[in-house]
Every structure is written in C-alpha cells, then in structure tokens.
PDB file of N, CA and C in Angstrom:
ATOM      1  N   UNK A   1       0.844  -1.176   0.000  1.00  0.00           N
ATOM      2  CA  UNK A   1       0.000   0.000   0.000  1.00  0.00           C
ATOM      3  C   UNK A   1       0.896   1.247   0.000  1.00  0.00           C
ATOM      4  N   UNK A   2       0.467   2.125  -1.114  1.00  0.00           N
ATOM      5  CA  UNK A   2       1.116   3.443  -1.086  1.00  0.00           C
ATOM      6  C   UNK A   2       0.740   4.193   0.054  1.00  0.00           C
ATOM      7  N   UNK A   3       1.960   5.335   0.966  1.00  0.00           N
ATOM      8  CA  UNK A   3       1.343   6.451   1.483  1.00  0.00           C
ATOM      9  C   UNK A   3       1.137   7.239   0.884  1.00  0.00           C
ATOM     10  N   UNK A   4      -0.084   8.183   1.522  1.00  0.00           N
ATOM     11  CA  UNK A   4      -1.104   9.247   1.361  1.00  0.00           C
ATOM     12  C   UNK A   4      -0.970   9.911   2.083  1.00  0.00           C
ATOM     13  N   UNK A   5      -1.216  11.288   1.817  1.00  0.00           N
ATOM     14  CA  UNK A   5      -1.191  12.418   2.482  1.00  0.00           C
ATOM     15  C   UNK A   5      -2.385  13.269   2.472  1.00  0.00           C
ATOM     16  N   UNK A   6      -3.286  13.415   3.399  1.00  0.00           N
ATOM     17  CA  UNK A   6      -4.054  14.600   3.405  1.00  0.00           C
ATOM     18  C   UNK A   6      -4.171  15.647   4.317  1.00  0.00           C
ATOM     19  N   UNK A   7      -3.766  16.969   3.632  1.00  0.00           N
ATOM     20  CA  UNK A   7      -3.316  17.925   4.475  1.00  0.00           C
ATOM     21  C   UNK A   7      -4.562  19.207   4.608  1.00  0.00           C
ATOM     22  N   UNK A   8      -5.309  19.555   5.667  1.00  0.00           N
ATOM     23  CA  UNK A   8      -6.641  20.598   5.451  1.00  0.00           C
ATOM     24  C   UNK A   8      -5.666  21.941   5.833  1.00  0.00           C
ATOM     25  N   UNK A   9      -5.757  22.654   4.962  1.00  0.00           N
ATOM     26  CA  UNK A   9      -5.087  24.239   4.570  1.00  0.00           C
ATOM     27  C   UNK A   9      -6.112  24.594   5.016  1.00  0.00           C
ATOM     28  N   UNK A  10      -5.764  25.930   6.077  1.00  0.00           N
ATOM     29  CA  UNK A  10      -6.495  26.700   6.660  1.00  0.00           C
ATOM     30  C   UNK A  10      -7.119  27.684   5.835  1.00  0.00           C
ATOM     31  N   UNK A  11      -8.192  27.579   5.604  1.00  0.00           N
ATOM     32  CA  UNK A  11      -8.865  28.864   4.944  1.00  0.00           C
ATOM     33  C   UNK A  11      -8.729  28.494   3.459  1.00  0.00           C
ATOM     34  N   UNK A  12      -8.366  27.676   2.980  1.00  0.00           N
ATOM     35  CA  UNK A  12      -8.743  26.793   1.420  1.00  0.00           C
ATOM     36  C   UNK A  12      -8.763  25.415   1.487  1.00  0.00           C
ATOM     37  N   UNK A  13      -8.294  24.793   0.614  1.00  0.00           N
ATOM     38  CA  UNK A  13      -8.530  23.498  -0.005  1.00  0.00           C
ATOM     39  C   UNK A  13      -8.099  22.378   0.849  1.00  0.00           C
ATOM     40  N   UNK A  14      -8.467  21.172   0.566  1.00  0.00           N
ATOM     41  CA  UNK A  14      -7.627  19.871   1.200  1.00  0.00           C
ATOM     42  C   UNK A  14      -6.765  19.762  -0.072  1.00  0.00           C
ATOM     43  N   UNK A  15      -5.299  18.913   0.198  1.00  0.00           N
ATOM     44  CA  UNK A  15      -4.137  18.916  -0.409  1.00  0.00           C
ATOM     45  C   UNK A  15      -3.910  17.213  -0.429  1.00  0.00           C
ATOM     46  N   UNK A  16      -4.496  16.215  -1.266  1.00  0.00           N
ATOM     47  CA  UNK A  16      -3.861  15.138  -1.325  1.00  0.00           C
ATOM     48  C   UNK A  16      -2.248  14.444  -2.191  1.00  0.00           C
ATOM     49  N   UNK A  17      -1.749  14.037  -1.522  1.00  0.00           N
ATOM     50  CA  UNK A  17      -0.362  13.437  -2.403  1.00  0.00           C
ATOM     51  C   UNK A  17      -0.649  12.317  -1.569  1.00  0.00           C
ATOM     52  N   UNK A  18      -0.239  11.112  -2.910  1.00  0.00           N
ATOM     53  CA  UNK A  18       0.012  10.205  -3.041  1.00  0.00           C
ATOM     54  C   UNK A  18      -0.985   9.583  -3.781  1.00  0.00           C
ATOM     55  N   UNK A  19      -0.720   8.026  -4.532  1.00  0.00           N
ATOM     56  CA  UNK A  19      -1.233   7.397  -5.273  1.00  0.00           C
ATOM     57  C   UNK A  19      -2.938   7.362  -4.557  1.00  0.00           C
ATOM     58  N   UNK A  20      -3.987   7.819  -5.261  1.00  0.00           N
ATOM     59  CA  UNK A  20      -5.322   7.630  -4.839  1.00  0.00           C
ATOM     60  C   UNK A  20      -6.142   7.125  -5.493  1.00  0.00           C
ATOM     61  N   UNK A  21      -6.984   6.670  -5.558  1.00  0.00           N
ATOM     62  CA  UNK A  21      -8.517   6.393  -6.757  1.00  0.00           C
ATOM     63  C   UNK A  21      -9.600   6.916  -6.165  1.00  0.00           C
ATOM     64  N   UNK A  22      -9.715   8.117  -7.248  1.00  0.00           N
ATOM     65  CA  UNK A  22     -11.160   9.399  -6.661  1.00  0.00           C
ATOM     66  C   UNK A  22     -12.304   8.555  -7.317  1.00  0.00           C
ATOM     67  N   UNK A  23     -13.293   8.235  -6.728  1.00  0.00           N
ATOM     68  CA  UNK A  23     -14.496   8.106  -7.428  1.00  0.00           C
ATOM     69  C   UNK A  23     -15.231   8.998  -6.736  1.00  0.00           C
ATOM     70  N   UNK A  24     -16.952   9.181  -7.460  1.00  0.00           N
ATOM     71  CA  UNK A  24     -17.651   9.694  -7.093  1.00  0.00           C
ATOM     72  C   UNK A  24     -19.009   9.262  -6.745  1.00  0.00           C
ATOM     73  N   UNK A  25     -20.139   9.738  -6.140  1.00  0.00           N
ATOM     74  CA  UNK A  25     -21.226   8.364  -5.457  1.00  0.00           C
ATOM     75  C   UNK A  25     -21.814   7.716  -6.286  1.00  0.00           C
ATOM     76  N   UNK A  26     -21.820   8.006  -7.729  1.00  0.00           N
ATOM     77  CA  UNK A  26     -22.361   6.632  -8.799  1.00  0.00           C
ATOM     78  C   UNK A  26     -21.074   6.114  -9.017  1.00  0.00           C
ATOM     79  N   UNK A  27     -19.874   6.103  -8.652  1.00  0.00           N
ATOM     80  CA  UNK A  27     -18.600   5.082  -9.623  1.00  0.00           C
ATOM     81  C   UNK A  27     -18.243   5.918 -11.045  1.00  0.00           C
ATOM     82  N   UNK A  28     -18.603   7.197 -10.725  1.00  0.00           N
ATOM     83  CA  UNK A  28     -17.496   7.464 -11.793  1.00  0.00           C
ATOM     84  C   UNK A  28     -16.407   8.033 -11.357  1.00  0.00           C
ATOM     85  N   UNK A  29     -14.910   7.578 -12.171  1.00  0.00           N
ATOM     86  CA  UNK A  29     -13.554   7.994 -12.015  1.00  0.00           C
ATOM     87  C   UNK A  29     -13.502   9.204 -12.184  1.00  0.00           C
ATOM     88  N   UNK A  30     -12.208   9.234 -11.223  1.00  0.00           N
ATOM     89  CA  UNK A  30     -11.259  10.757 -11.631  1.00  0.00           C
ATOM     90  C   UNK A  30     -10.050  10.558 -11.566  1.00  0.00           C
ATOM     91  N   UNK A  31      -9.691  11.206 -13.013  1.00  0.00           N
ATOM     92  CA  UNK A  31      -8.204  10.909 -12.718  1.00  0.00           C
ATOM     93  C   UNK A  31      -7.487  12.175 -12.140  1.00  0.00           C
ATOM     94  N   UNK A  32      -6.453  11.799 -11.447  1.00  0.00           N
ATOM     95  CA  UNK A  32      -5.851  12.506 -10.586  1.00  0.00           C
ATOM     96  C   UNK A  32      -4.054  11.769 -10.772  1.00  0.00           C
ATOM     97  N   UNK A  33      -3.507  13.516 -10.700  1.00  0.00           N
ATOM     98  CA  UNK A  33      -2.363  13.607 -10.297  1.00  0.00           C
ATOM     99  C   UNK A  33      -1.596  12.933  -8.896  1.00  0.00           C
ATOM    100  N   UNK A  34      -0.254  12.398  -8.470  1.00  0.00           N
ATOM    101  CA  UNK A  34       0.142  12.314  -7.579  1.00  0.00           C
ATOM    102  C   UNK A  34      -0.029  13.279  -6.588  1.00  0.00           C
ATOM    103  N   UNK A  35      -0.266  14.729  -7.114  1.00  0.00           N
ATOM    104  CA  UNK A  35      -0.415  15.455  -5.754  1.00  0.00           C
ATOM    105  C   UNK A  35      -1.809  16.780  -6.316  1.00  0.00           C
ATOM    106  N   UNK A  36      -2.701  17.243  -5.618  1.00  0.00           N
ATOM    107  CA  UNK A  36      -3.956  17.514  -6.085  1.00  0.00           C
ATOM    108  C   UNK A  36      -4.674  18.381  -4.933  1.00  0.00           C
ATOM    109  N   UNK A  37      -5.286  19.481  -5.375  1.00  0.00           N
ATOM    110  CA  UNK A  37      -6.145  19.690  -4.130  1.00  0.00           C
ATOM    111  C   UNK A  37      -7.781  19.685  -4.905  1.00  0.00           C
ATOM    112  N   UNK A  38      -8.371  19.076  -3.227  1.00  0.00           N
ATOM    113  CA  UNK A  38     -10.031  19.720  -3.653  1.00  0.00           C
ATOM    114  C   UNK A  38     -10.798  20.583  -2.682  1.00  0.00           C
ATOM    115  N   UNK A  39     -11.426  20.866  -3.343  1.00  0.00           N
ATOM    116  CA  UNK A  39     -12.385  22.134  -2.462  1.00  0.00           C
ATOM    117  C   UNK A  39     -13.200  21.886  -1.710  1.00  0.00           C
ATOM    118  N   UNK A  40     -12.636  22.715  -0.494  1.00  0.00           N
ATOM    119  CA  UNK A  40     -13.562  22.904   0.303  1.00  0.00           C
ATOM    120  C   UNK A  40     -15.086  23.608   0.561  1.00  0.00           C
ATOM    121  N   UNK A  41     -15.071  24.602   0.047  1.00  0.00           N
ATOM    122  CA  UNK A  41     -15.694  25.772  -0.053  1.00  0.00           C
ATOM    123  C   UNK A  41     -16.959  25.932  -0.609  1.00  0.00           C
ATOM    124  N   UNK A  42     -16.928  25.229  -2.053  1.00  0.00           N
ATOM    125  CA  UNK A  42     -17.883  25.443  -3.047  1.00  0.00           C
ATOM    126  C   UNK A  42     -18.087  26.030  -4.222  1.00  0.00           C
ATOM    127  N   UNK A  43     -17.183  26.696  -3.840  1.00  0.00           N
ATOM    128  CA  UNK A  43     -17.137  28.046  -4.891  1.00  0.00           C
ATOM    129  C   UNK A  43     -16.473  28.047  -5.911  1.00  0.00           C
ATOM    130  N   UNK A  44     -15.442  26.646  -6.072  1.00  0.00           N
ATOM    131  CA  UNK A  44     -14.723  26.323  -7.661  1.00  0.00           C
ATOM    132  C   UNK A  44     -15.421  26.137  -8.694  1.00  0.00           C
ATOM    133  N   UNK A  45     -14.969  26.337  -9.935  1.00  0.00           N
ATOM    134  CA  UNK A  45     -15.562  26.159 -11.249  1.00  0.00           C
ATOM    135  C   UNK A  45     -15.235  25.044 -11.598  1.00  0.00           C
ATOM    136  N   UNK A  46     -14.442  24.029 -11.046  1.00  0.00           N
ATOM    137  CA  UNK A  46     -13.382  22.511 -11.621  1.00  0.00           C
ATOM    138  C   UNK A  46     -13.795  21.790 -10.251  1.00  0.00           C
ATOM    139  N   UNK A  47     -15.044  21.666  -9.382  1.00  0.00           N
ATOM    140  CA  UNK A  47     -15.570  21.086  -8.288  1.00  0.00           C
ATOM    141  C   UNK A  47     -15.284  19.543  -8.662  1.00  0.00           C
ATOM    142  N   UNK A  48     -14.833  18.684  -8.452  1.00  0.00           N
ATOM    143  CA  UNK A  48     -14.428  18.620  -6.757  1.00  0.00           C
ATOM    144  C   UNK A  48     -13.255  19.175  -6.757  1.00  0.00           C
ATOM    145  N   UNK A  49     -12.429  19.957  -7.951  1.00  0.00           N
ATOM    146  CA  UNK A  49     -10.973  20.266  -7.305  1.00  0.00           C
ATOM    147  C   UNK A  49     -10.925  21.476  -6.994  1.00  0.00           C
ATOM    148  N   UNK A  50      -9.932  21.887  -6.590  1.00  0.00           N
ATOM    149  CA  UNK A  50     -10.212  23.685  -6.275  1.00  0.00           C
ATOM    150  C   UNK A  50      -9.328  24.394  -7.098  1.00  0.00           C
ATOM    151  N   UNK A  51      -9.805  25.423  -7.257  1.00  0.00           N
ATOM    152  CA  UNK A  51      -9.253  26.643  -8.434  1.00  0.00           C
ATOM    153  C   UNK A  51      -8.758  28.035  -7.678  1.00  0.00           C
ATOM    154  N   UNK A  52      -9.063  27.905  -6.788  1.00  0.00           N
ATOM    155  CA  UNK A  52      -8.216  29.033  -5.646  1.00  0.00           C
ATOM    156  C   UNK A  52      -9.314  30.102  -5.897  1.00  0.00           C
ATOM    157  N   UNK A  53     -10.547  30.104  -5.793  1.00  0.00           N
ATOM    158  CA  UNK A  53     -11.534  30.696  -5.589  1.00  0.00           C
ATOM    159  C   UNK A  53     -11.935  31.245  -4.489  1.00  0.00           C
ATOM    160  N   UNK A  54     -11.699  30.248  -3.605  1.00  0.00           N
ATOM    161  CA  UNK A  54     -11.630  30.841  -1.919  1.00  0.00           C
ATOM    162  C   UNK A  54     -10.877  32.095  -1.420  1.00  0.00           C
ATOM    163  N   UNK A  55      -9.965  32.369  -1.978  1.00  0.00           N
ATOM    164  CA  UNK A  55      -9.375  33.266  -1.852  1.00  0.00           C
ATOM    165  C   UNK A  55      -9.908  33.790  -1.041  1.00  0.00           C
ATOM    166  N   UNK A  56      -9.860  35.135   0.124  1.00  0.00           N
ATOM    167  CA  UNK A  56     -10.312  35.793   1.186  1.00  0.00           C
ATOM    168  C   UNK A  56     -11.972  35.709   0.852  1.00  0.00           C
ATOM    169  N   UNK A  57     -12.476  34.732   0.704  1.00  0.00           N
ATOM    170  CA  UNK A  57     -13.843  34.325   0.541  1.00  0.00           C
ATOM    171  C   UNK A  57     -14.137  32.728   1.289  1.00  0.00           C
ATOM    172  N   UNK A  58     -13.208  32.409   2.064  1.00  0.00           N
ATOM    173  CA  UNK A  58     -13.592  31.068   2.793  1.00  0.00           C
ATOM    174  C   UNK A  58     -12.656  30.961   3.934  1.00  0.00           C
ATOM    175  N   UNK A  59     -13.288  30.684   5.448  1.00  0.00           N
ATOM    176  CA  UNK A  59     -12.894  30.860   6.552  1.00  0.00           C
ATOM    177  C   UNK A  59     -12.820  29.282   7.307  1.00  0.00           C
ATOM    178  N   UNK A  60     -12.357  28.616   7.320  1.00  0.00           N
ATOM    179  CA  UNK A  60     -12.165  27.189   8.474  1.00  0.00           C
ATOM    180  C   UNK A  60     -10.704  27.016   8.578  1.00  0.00           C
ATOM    181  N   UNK A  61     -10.516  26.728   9.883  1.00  0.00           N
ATOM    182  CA  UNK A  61      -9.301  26.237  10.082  1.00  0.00           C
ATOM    183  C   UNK A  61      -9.589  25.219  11.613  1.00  0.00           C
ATOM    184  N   UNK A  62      -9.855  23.967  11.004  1.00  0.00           N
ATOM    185  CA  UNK A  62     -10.216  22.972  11.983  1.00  0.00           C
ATOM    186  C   UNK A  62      -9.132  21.535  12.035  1.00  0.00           C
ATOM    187  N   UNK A  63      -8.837  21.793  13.892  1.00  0.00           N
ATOM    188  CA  UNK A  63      -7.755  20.917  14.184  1.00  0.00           C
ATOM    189  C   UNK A  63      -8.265  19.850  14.737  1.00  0.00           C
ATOM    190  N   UNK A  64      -7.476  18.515  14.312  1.00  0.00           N
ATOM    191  CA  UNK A  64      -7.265  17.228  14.496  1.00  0.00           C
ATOM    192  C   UNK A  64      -7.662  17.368  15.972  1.00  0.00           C
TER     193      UNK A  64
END
C-alpha cells in the first residue's frame, strides 16, 4: 500500500499526495495527479478540485 497524504489548509482546499482512486457516489472515475487539491468551499468552477476561488472568501481552520 502506497502512502497518502491529506493535508486541510487553513482557509482553502484539502491537499492530497500520493497514489489515490477518486471516485464519485455513482462510480465514476477521476483521474488525478500524484499530488492535487479539492475544495472545500464550493465556490470552484473545476468542483471537486479547487481553483483558488476561496481566496479571502472562505474561513475554516479545523484541528485534528
């Protein structure tokens, strides 16, 4: 098993690296890069990934 990394950036996106398989709730694929972020927010145009839309427009910073 490959490691994975998921890292929640305060005030934008989650940040995955490492080998993953994105599906979505019917089974369809996504392909994805070794390292990738997706959005938190909502507000991307490329949903589920993020486009840096959040920009001083999205506020969480929640610890483990």
């Amino acid at each position: 098993m490959s490691d994975v990394s998921i890292k929640v950036n305060d005030n934008g996106p989650l940040r995955i690296t490492g080998k993953v398989e994105m599906v979505d709730a019917v089974g369809n694929r996504f392909e994805t890069p070794d390292t990738f972020i997706l959005c938190r927010c909502g507000l991307s145009g490329k949903k589920p990934f993020c486009d840096l839309t959040h920009k001083g427009k999205f506020e969480s910073a929640p610890r483990a």
